[in-house]
N, C-alpha and C. Protein backbone atom coordinates (compact mmCIF):
# COMPACT_ATOMS: atom_id res chain seq x y z
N UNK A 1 0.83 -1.19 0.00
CA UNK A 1 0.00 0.00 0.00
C UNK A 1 0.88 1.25 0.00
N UNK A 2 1.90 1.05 0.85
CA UNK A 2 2.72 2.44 0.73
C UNK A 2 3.30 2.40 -0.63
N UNK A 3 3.83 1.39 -1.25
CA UNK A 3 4.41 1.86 -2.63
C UNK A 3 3.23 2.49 -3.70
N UNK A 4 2.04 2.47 -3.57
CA UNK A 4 0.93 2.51 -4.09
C UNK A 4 0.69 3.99 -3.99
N UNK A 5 0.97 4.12 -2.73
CA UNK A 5 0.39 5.68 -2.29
C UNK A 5 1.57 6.55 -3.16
N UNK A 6 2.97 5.93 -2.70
CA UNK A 6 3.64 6.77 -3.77
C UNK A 6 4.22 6.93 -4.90
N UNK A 7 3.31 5.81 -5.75
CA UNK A 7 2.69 5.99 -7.43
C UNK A 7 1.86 6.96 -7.46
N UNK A 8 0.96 6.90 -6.26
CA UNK A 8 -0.05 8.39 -6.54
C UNK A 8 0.26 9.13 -6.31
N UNK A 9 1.26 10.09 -5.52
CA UNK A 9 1.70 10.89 -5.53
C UNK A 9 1.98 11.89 -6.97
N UNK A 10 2.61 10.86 -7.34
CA UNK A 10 3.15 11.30 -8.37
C UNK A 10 2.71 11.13 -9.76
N UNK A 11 1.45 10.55 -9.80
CA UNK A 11 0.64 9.83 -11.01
C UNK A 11 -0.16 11.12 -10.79
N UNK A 12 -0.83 11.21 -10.02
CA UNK A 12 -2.31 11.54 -9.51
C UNK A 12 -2.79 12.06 -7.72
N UNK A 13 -2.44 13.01 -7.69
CA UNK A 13 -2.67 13.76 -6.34
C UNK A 13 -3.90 13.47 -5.46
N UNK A 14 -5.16 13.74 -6.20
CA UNK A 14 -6.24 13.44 -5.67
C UNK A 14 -6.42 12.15 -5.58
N UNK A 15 -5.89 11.15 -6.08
CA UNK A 15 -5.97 9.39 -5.86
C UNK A 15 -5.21 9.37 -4.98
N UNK A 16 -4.19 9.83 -4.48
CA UNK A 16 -3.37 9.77 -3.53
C UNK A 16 -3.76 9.86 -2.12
N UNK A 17 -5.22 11.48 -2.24
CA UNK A 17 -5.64 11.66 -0.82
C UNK A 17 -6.61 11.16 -0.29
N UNK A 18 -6.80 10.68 -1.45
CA UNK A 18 -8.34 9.51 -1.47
C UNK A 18 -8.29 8.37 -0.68
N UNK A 19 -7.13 7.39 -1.00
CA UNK A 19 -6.25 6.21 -1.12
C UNK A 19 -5.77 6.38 0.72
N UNK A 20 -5.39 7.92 0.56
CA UNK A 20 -4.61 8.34 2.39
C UNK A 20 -5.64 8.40 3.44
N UNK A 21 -6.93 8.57 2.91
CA UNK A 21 -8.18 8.61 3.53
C UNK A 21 -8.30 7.54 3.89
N UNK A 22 -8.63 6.30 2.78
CA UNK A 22 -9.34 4.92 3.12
C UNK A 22 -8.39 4.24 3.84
N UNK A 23 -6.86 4.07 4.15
CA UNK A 23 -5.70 4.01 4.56
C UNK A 23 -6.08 4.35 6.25
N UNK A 24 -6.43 5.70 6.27
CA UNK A 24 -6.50 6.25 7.71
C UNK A 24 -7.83 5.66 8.03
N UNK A 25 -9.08 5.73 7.42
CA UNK A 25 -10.12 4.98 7.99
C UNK A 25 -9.67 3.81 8.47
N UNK A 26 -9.06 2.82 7.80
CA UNK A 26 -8.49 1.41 7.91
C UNK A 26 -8.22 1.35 9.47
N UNK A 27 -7.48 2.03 9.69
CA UNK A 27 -6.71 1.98 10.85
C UNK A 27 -7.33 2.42 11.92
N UNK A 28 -8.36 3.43 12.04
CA UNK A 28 -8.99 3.75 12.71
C UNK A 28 -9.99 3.11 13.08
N UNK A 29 -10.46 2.01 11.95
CA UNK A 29 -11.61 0.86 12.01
C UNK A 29 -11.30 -0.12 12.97
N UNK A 30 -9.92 -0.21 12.14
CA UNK A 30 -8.79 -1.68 12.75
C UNK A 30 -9.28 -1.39 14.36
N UNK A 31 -8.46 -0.14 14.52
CA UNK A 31 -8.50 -0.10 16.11
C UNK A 31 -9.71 -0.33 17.26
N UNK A 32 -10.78 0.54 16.59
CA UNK A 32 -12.15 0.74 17.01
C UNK A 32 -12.84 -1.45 17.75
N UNK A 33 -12.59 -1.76 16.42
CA UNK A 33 -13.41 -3.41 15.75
C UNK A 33 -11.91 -3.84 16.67
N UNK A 34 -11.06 -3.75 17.31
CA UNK A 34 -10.33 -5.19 17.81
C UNK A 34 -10.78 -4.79 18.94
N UNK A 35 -10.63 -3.62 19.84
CA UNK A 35 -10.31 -3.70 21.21
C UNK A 35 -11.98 -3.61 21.12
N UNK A 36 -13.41 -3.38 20.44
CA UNK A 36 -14.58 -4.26 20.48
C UNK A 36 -14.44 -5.23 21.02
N UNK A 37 -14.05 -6.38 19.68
CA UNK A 37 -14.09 -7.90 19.75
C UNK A 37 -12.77 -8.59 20.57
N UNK A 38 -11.96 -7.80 21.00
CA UNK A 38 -11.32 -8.52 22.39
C UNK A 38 -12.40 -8.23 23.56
N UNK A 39 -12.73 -7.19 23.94
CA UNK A 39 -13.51 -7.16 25.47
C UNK A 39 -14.69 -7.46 24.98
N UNK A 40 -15.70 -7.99 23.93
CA UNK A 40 -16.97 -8.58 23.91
C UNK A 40 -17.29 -9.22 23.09
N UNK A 41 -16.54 -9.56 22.33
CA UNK A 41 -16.72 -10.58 20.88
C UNK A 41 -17.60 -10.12 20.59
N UNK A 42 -17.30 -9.56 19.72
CA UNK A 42 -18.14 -8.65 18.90
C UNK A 42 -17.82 -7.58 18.24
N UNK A 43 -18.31 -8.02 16.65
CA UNK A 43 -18.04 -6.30 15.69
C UNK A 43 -19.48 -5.71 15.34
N UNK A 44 -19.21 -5.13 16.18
CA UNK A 44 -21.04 -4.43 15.61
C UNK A 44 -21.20 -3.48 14.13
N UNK A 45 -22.72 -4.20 14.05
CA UNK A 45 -22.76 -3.16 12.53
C UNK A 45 -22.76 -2.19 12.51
N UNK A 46 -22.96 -1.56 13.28
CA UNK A 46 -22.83 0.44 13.45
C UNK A 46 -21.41 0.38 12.99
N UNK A 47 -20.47 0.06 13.09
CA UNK A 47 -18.84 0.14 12.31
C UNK A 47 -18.73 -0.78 11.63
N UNK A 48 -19.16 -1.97 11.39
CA UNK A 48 -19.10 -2.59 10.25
C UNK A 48 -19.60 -1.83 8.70
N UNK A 49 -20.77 -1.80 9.19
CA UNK A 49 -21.67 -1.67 7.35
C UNK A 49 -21.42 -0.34 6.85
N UNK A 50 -20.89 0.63 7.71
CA UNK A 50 -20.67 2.32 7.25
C UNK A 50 -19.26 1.68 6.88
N UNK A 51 -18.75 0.68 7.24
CA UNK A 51 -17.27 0.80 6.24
C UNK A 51 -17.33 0.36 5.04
N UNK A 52 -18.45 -0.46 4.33
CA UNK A 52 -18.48 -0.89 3.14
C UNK A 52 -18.83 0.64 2.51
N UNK A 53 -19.33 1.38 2.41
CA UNK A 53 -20.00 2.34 1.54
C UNK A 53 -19.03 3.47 1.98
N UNK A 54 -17.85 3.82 3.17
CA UNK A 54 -16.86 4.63 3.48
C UNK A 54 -15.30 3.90 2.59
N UNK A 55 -14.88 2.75 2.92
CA UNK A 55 -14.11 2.10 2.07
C UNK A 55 -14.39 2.09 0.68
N UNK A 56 -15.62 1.95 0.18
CA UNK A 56 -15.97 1.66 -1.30
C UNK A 56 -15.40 2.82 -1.97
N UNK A 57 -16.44 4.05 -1.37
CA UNK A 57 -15.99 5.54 -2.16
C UNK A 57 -15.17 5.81 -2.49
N UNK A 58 -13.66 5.41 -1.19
CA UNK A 58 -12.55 5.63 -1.10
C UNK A 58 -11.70 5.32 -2.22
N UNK A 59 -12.09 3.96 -2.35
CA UNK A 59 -11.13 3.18 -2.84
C UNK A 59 -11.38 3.65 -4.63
N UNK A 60 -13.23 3.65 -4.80
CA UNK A 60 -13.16 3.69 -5.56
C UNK A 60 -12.99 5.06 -6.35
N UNK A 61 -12.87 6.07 -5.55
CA UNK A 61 -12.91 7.37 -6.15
C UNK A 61 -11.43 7.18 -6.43
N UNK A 62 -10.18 6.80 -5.64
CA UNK A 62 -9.28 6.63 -6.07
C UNK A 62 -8.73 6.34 -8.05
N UNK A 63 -9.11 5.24 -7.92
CA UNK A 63 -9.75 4.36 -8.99
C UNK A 63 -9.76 5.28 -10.20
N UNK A 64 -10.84 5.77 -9.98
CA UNK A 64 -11.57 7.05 -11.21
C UNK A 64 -10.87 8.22 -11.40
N UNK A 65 -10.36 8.60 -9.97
CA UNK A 65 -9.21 9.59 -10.07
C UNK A 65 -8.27 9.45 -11.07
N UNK A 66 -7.50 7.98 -10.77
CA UNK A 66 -6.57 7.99 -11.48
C UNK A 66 -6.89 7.66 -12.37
N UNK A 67 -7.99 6.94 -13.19
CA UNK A 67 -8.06 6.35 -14.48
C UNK A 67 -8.58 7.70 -14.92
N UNK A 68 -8.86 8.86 -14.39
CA UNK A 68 -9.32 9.69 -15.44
C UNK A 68 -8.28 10.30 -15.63
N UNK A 69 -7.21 10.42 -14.57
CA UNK A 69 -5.48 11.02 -15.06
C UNK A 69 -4.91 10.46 -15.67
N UNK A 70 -5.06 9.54 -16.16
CA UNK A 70 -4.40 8.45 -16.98
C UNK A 70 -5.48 7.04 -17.72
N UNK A 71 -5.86 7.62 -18.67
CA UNK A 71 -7.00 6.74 -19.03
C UNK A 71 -6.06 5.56 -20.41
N UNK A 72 -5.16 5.98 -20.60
CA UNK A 72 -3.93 4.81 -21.43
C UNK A 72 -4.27 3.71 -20.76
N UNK A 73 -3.98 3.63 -19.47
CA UNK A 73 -3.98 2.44 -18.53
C UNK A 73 -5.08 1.14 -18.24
N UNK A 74 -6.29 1.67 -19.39
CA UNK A 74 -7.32 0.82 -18.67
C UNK A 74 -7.90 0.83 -20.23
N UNK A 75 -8.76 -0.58 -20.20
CA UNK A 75 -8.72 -1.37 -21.18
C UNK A 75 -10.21 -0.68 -21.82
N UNK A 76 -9.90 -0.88 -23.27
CA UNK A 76 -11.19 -0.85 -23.82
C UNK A 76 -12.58 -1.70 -23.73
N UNK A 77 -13.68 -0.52 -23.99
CA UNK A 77 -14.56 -1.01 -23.61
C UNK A 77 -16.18 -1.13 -22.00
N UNK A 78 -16.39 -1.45 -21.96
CA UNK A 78 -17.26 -1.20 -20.46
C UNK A 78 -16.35 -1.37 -19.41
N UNK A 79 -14.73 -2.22 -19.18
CA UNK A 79 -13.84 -1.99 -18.32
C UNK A 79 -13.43 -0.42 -17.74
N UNK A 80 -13.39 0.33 -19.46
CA UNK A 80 -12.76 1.29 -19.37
C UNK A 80 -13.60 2.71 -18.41
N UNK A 81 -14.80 2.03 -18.66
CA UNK A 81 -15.60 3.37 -17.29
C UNK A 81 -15.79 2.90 -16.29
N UNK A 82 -15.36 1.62 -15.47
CA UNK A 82 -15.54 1.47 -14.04
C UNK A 82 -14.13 1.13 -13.85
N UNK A 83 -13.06 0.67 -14.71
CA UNK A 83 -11.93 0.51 -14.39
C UNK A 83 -11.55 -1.01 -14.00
N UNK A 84 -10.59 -1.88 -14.40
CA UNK A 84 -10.54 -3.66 -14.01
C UNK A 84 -10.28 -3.48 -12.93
N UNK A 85 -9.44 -1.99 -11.93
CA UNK A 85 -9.01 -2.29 -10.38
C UNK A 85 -10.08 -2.24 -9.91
N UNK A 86 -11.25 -1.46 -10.60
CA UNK A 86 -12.91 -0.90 -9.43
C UNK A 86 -13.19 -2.79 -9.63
N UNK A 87 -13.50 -2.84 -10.63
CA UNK A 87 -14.49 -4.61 -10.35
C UNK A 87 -13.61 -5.18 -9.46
N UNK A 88 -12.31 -5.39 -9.31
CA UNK A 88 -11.52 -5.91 -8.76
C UNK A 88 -12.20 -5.83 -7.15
N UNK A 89 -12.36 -4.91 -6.79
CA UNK A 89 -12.09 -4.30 -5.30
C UNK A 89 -13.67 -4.99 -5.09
N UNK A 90 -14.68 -4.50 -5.84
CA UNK A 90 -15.84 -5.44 -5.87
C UNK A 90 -15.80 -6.92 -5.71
N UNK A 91 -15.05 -7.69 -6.60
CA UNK A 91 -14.85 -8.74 -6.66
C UNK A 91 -13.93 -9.48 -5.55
N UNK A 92 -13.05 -8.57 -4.95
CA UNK A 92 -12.25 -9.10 -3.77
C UNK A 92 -13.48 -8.96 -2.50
N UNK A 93 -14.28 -8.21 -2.56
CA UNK A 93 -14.95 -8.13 -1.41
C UNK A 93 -16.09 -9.06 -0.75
N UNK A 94 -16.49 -9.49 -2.48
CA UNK A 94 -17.81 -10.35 -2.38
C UNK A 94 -16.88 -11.77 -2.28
N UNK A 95 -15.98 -11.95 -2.83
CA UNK A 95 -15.03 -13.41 -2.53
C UNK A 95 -14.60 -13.51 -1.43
N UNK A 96 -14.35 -12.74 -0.72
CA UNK A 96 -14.29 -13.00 0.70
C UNK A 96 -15.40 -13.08 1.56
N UNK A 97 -15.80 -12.23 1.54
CA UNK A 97 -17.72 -12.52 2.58
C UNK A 97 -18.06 -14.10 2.06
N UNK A 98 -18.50 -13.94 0.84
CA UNK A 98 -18.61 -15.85 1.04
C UNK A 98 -17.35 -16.76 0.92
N UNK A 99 -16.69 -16.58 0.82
CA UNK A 99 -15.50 -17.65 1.76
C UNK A 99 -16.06 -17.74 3.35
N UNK A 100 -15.79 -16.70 3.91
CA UNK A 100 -15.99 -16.61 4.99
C UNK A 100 -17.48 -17.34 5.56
N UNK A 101 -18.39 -17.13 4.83
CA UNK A 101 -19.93 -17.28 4.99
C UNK A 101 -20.28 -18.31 4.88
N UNK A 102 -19.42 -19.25 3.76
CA UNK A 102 -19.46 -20.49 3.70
C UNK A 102 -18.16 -21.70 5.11
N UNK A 103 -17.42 -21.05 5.51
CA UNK A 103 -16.77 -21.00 6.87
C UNK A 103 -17.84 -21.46 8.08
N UNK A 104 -18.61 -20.38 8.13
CA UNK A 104 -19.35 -20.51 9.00
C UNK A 104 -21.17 -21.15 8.79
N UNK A 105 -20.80 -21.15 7.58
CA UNK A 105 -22.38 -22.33 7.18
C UNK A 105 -22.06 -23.47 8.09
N UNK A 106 -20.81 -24.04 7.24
CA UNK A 106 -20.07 -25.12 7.35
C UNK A 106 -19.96 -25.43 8.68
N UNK A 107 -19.58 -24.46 9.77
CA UNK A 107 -19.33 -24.88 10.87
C UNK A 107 -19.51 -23.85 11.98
N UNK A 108 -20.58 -23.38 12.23
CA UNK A 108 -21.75 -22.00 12.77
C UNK A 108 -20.96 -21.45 14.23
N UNK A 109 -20.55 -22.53 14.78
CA UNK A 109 -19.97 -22.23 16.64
C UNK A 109 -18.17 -21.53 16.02
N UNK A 110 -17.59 -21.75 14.92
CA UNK A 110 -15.75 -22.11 14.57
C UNK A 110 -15.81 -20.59 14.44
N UNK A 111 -17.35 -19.34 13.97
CA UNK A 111 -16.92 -18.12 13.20
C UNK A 111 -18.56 -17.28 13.24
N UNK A 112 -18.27 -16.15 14.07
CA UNK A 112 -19.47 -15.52 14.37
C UNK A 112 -19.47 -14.57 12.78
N UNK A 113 -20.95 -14.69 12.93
CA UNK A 113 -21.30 -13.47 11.42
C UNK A 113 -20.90 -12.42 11.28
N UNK A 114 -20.29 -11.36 12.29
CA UNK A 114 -19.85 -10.51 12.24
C UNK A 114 -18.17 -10.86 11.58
N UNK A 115 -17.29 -11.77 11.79
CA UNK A 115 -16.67 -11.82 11.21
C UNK A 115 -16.66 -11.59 9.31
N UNK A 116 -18.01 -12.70 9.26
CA UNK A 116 -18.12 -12.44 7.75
C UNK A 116 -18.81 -11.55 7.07
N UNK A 117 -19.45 -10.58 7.93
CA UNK A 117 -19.36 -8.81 7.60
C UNK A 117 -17.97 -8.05 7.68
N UNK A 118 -17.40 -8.45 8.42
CA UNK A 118 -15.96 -8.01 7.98
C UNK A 118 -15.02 -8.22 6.69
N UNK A 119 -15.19 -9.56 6.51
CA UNK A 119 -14.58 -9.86 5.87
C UNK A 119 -14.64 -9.42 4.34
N UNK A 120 -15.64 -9.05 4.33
CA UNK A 120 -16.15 -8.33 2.86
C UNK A 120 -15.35 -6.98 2.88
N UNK A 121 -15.66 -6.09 3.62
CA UNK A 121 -15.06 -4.61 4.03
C UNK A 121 -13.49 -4.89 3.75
N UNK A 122 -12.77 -6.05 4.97
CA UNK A 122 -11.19 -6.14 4.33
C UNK A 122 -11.23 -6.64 2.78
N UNK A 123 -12.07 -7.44 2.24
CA UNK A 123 -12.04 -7.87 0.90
C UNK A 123 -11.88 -6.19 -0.12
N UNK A 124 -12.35 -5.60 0.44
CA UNK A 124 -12.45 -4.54 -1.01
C UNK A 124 -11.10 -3.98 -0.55
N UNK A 125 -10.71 -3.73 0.54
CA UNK A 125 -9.03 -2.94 0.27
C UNK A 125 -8.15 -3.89 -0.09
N UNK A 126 -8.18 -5.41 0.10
CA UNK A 126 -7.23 -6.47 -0.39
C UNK A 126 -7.58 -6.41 -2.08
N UNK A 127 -9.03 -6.30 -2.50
CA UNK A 127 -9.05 -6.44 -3.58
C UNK A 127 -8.39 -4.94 -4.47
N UNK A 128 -8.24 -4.16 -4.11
CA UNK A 128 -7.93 -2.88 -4.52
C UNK A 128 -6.39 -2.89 -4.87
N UNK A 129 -5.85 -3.92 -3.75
CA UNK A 129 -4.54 -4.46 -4.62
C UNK A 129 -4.05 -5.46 -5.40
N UNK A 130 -5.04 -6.23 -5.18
CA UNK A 130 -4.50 -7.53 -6.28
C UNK A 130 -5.25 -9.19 -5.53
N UNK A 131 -5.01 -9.79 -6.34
CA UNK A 131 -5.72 -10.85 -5.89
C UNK A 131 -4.70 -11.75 -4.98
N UNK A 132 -3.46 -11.41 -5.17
CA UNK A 132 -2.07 -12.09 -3.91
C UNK A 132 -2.83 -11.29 -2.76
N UNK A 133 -2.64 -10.39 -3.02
CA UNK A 133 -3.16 -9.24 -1.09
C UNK A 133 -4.33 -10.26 -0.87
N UNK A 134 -5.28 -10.55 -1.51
CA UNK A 134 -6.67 -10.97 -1.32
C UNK A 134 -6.06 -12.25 -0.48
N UNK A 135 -5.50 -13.18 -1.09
CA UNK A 135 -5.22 -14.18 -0.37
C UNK A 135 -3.83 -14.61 0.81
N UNK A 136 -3.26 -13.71 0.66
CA UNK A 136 -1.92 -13.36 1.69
C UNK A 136 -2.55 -12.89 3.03
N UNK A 137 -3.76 -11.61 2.84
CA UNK A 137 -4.41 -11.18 3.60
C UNK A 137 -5.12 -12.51 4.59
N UNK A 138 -6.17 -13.54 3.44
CA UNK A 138 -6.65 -14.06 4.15
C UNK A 138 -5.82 -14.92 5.14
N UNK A 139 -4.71 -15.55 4.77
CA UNK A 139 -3.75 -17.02 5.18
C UNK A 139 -3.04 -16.18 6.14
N UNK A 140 -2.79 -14.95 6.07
CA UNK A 140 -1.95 -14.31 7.49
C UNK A 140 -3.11 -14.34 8.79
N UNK A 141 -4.58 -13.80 7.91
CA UNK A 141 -5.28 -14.15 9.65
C UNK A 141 -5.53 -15.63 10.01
N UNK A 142 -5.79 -16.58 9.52
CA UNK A 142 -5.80 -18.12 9.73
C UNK A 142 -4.43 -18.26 10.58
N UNK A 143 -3.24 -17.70 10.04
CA UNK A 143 -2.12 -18.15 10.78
C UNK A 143 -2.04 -17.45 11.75
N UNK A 144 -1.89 -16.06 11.99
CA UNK A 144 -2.11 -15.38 13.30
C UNK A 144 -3.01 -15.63 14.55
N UNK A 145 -4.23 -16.23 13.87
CA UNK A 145 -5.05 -16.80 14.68
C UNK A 145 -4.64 -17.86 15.33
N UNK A 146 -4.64 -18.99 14.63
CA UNK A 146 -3.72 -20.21 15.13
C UNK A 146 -2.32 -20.50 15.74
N UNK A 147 -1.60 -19.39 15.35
CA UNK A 147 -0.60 -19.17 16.54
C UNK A 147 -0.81 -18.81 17.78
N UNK A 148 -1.46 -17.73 17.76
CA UNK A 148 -2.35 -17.11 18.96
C UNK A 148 -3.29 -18.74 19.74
N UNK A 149 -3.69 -19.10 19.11
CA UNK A 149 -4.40 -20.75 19.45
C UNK A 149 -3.75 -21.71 20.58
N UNK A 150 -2.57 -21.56 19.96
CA UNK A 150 -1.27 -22.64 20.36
C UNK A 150 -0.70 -22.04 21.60
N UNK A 151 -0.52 -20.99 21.19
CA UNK A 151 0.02 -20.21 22.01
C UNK A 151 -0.67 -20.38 23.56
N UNK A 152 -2.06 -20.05 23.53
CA UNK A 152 -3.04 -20.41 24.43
C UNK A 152 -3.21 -21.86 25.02
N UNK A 153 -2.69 -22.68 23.80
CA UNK A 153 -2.84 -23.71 24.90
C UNK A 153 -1.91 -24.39 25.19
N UNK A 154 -0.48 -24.06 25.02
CA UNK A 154 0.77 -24.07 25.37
C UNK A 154 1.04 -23.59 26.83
N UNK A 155 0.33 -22.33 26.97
CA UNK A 155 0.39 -21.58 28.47
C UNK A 155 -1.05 -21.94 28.75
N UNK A 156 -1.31 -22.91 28.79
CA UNK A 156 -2.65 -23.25 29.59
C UNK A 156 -3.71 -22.39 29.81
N UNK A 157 -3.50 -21.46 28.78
CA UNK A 157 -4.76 -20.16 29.37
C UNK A 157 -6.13 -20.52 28.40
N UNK A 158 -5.84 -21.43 27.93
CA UNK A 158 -7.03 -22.00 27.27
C UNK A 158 -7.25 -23.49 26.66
N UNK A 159 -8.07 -23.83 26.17
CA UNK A 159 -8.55 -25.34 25.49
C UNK A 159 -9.00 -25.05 23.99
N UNK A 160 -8.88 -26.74 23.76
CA UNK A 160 -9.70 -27.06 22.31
C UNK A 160 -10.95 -25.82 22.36
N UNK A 161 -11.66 -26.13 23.17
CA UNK A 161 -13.16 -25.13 23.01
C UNK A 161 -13.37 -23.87 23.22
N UNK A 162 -12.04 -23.25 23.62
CA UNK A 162 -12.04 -21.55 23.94
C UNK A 162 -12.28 -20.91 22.24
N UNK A 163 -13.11 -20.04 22.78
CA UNK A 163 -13.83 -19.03 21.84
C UNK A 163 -12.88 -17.75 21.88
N UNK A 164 -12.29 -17.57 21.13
CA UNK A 164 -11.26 -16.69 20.75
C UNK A 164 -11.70 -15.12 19.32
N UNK A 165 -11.39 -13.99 20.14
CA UNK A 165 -12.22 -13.46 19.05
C UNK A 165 -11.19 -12.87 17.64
N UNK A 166 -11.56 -13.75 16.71
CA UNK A 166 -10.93 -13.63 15.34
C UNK A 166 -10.57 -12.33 14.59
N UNK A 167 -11.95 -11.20 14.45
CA UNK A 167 -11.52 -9.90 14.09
C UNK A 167 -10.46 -9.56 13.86
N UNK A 168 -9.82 -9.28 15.40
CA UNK A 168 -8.34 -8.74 15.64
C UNK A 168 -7.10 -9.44 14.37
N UNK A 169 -7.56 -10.86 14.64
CA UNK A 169 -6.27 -11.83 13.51
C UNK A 169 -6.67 -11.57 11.75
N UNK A 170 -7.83 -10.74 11.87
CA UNK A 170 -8.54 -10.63 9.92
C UNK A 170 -7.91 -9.16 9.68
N UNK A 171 -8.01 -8.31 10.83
CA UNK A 171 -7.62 -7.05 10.56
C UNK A 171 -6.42 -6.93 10.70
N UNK A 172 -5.69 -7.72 11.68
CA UNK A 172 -3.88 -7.90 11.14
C UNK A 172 -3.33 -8.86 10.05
N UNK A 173 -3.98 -9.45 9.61
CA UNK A 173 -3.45 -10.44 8.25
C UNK A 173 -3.97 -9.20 7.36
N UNK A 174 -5.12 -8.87 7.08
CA UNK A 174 -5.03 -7.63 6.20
C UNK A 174 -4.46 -6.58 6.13
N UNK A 175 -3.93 -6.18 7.69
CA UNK A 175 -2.82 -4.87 6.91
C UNK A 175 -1.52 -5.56 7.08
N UNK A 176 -1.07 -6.51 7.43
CA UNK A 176 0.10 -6.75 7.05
C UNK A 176 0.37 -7.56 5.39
N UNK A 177 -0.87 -7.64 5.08
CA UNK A 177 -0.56 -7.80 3.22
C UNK A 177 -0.62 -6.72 2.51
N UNK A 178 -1.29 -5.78 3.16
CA UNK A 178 -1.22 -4.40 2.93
C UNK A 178 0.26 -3.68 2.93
N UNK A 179 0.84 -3.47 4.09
CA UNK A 179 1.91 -3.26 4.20
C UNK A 179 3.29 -3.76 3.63
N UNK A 180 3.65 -5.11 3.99
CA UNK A 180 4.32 -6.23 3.42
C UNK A 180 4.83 -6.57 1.96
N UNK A 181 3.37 -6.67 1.24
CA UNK A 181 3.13 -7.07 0.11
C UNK A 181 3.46 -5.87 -0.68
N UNK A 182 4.42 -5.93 -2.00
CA UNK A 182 4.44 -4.87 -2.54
C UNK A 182 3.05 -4.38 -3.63
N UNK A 183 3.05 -3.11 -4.16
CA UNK A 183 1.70 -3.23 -4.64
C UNK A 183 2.22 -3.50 -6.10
């Protein structure tokens, strides 16, 4: 994401502050939604669902910004007025909510729904970079989680059946593919 931001800089100014916006929301979400779902398990929709339509704008005004500063870049055709990164960010978002949704079909007690309202919201900034972020994102919270797991029951502070709240491990596997991952 940071190499991203400073392509825009220098591509495209207003994609840049757009991009610095949804960036700072991120983080401000991040923070809000963990120390939530550590003291109550729980991401409530009052900060969940205002981030799909606050992230979207973001990302996607970005998007338009720059494809209208540079319209070489984007393909002919009905691509060329929503842009392949806008479907993208769409398409990363809805592939994750049902991953996730089907997670918890599958196995209802392993993954509360609020996770897989999240998971859509991190889907559109993973998708905004690529479909590696999309899935680097996801496999860093599976593993963060499960370390955190072990970890717990290594120091006895928990069991097989402790309910552990996940959020925190979706919103750090997503910005560390964010970060990490070059764009």
């Amino acid at each position: 994401m940071i190499q991203r931001l400073a392509e825009l800089w220098e591509a495209a100014p207003p994609a840049f502050w757009l991009l610095l916006a949804a960036c700072a929301y991120f983080a401000v979400m991040a923070v809000r939604l963990t120390v939530i779902d550590v003291r109550h398990h729980l991401l409530p929709n009052r900060i969940v669902f205002p981030s799909y339509g606050i992230a979207g704008v973001l990302l996607l005004g970005a998007v338009l910004t720059l494809a209208a500063a540079d319209p070489s870049g984007l393909p002919d055709g009905a691509a060329r007025l929503f842009g392949v990164p806008a479907l993208r960010i769409a398409a990363g978002g809805a592939v994750l909510w049902l991953f996730y949704f089907v997670l918890r079909l599958v196995y209802p007690p392993g993954m509360g729904f609020g996770d897989v309202k999240l998971a859509g919201v991190l889907g559109l900034y993973l998708g905004y970079l690529g479909w590696p972020h999309v899935f680097a994102g996801t496999f860093a919270a599976f593993l963060l989680g499960g370390l955190w797991s072990i970890g717990l029951l290594a120091l006895r502070r928990g069991t097989l059946k402790s309910a552990i709240p996940f959020g925190p491990f979706m919103l750090a596997g997503a910005a560390a593919a964010m970060v990490l991952l070059p764009a």
